[in-house]
C-alpha atoms as a PDB file:
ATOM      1  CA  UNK A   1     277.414  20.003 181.125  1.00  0.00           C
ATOM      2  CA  UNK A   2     274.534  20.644 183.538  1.00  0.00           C
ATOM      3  CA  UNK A   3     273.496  23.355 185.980  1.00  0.00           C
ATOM      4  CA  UNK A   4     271.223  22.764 189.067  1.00  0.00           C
ATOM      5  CA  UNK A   5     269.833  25.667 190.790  1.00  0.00           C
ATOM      6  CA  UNK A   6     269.165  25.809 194.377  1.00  0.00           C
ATOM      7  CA  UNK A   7     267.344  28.200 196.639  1.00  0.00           C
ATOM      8  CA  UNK A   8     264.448  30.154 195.753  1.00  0.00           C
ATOM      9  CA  UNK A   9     261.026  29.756 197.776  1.00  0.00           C
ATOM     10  CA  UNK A  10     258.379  32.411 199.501  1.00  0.00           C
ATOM     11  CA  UNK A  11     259.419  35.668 201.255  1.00  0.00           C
ATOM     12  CA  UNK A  12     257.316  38.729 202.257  1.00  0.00           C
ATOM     13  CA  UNK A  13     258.796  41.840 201.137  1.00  0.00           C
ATOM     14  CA  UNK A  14     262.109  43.183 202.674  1.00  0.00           C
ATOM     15  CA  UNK A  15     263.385  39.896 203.183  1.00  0.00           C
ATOM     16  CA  UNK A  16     266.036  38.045 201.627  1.00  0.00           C
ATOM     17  CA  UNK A  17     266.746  35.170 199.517  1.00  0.00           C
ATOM     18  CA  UNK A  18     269.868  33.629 198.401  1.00  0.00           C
ATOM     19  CA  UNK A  19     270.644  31.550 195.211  1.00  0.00           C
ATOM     20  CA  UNK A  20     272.732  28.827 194.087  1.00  0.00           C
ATOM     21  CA  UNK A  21     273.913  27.221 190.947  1.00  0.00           C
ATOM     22  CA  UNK A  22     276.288  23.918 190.448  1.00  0.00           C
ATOM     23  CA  UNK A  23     278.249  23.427 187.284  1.00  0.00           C
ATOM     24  CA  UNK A  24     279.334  20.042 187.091  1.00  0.00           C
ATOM     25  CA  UNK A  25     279.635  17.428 183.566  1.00  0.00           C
ATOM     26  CA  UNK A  26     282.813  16.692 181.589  1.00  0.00           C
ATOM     27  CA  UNK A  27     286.036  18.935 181.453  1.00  0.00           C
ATOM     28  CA  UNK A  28     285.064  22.462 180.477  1.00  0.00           C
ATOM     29  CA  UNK A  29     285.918  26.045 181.147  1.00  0.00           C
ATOM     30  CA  UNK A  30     283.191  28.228 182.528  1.00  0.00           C
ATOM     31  CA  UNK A  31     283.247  31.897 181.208  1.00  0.00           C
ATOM     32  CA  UNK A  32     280.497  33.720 182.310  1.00  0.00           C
ATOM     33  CA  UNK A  33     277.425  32.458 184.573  1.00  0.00           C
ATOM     34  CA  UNK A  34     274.863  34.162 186.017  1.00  0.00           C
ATOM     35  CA  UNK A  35     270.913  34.786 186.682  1.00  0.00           C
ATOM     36  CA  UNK A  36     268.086  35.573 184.503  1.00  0.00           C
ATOM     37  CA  UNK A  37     264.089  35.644 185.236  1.00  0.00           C
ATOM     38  CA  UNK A  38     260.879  35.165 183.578  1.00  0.00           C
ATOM     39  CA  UNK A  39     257.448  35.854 184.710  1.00  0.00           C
ATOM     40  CA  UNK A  40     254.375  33.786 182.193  1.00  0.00           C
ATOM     41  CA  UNK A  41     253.788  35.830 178.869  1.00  0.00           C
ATOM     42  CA  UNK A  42     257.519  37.859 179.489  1.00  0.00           C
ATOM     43  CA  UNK A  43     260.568  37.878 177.721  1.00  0.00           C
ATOM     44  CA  UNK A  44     263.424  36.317 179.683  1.00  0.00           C
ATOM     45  CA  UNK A  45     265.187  39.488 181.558  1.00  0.00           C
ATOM     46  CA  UNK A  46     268.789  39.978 183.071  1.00  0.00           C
ATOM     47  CA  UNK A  47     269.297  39.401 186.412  1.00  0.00           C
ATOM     48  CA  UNK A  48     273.141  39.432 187.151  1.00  0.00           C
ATOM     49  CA  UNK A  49     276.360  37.975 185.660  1.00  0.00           C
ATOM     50  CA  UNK A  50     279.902  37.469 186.585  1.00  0.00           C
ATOM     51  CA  UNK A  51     282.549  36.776 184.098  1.00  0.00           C
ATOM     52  CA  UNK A  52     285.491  34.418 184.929  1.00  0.00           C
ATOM     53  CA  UNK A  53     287.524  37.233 185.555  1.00  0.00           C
ATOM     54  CA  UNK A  54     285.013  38.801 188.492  1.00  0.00           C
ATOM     55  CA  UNK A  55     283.384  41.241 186.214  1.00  0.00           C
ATOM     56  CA  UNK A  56     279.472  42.033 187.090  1.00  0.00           C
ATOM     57  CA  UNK A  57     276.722  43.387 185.311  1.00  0.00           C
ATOM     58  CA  UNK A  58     273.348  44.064 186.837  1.00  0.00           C
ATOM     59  CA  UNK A  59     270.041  44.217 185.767  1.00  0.00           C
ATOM     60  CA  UNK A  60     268.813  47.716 186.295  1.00  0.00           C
ATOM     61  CA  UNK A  61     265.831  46.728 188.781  1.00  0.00           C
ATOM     62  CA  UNK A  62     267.735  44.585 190.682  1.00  0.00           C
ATOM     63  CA  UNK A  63     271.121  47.091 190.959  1.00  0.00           C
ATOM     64  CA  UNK A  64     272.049  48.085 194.960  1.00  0.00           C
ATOM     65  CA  UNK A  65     269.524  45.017 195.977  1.00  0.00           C
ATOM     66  CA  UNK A  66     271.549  41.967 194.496  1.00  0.00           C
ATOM     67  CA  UNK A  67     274.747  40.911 194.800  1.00  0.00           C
ATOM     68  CA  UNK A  68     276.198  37.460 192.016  1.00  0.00           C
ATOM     69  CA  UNK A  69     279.496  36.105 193.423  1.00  0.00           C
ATOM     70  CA  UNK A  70     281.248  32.868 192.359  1.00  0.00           C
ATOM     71  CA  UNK A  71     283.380  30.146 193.718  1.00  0.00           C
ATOM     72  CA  UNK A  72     285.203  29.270 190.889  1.00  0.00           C
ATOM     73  CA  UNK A  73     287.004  25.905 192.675  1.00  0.00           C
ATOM     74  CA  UNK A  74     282.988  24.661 192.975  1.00  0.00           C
ATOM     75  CA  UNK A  75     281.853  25.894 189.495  1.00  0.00           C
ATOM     76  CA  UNK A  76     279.411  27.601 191.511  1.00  0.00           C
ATOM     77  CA  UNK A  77     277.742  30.763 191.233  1.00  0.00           C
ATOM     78  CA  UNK A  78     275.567  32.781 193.833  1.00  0.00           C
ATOM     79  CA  UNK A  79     273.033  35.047 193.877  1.00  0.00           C
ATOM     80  CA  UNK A  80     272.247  37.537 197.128  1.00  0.00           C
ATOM     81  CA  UNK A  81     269.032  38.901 197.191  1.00  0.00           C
ATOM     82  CA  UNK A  82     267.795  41.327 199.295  1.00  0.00           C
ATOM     83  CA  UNK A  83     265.291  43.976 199.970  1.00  0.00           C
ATOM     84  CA  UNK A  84     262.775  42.077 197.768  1.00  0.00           C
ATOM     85  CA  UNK A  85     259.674  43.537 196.516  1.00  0.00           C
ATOM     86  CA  UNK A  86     256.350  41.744 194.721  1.00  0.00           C
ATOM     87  CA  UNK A  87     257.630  42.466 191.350  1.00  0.00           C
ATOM     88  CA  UNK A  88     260.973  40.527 191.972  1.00  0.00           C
ATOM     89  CA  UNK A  89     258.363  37.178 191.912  1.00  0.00           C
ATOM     90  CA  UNK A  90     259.682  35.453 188.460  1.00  0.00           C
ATOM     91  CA  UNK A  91     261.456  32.040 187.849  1.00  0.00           C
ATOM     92  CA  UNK A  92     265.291  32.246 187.940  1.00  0.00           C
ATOM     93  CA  UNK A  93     267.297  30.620 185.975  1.00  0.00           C
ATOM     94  CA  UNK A  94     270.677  29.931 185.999  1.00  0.00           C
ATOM     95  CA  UNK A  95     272.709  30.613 183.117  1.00  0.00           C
ATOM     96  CA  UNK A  96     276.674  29.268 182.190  1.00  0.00           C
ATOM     97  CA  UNK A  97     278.495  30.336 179.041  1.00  0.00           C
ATOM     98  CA  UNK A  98     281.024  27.264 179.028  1.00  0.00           C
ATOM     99  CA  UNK A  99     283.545  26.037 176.752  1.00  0.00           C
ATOM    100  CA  UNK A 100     284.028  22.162 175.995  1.00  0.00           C
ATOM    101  CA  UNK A 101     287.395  22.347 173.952  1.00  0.00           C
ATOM    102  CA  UNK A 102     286.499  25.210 171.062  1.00  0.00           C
ATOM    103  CA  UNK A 103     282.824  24.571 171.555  1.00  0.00           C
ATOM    104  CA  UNK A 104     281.415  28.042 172.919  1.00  0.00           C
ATOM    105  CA  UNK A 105     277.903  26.994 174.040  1.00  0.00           C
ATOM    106  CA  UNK A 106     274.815  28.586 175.996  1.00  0.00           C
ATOM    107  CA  UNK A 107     273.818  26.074 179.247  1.00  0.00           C
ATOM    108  CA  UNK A 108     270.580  26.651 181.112  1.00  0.00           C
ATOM    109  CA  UNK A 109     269.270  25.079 184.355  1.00  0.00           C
ATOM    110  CA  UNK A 110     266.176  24.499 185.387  1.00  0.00           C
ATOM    111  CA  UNK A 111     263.981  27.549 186.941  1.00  0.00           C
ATOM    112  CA  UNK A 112     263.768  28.198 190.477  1.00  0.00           C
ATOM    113  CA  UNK A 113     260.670  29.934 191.829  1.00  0.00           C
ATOM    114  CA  UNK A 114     260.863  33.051 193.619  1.00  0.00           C
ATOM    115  CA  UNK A 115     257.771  34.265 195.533  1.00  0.00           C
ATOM    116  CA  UNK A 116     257.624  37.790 197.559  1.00  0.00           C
ATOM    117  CA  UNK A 117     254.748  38.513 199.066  1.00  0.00           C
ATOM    118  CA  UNK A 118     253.441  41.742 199.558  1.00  0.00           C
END
């Protein structure tokens, strides 16, 4: 299983950035993916997830700004991000809680940068 993460870049504050995140590898069930972020020297914090069902949970400095959807026919999840401010600059990374037969296991992709300028 493998996750690649697209989007992410340099925006001055107020604007808006929109993530991505492929699932793709050998037969699986995804259920849960979503976003977390880490700044150097931090813990890794909750962004957003969706369940397979279309449940959300926010992160509460990102709640009324951000907006995780998925398409579940693309195994991909989205993340809408607007009214950004400075201390939204982190890498994102996507995050899939996927099951390969009974195997429950934790998949990561690789970070995505996220710059807002202030």
């Amino acid at each position: 299983v493998q996750l690649q993460a697209f989007g992410g870049g340099l925006v001055q504050t107020g604007g808006s950035l929109r993530l991505s995140c492929v699932v793709s590898g050998s037969i699986f069930i995804i259920n849960r993916m979503g976003w977390y972020r880490q700044a150097p020297g931090k813990q890794r914090e909750l962004v957003a997830l969706i369940t397979n069902g279309g449940v959300t949970t926010y992160g509460d400095s990102v709640k009324g700004r951000f907006t995780i959807s998925k398409d579940s026919g693309k195994n991909t999840v989205n993340l809408q991000m607007n009214s950004l401010k400075p201390e939204d600059t982190d890498v994102y990374y996507c995050n899939a809680l996927v099951s390969v037969g009974s195997v429950l296991s934790n998949y990561w992709g690789q970070g995505t940068q996220v710059t807002v300028s202030s």
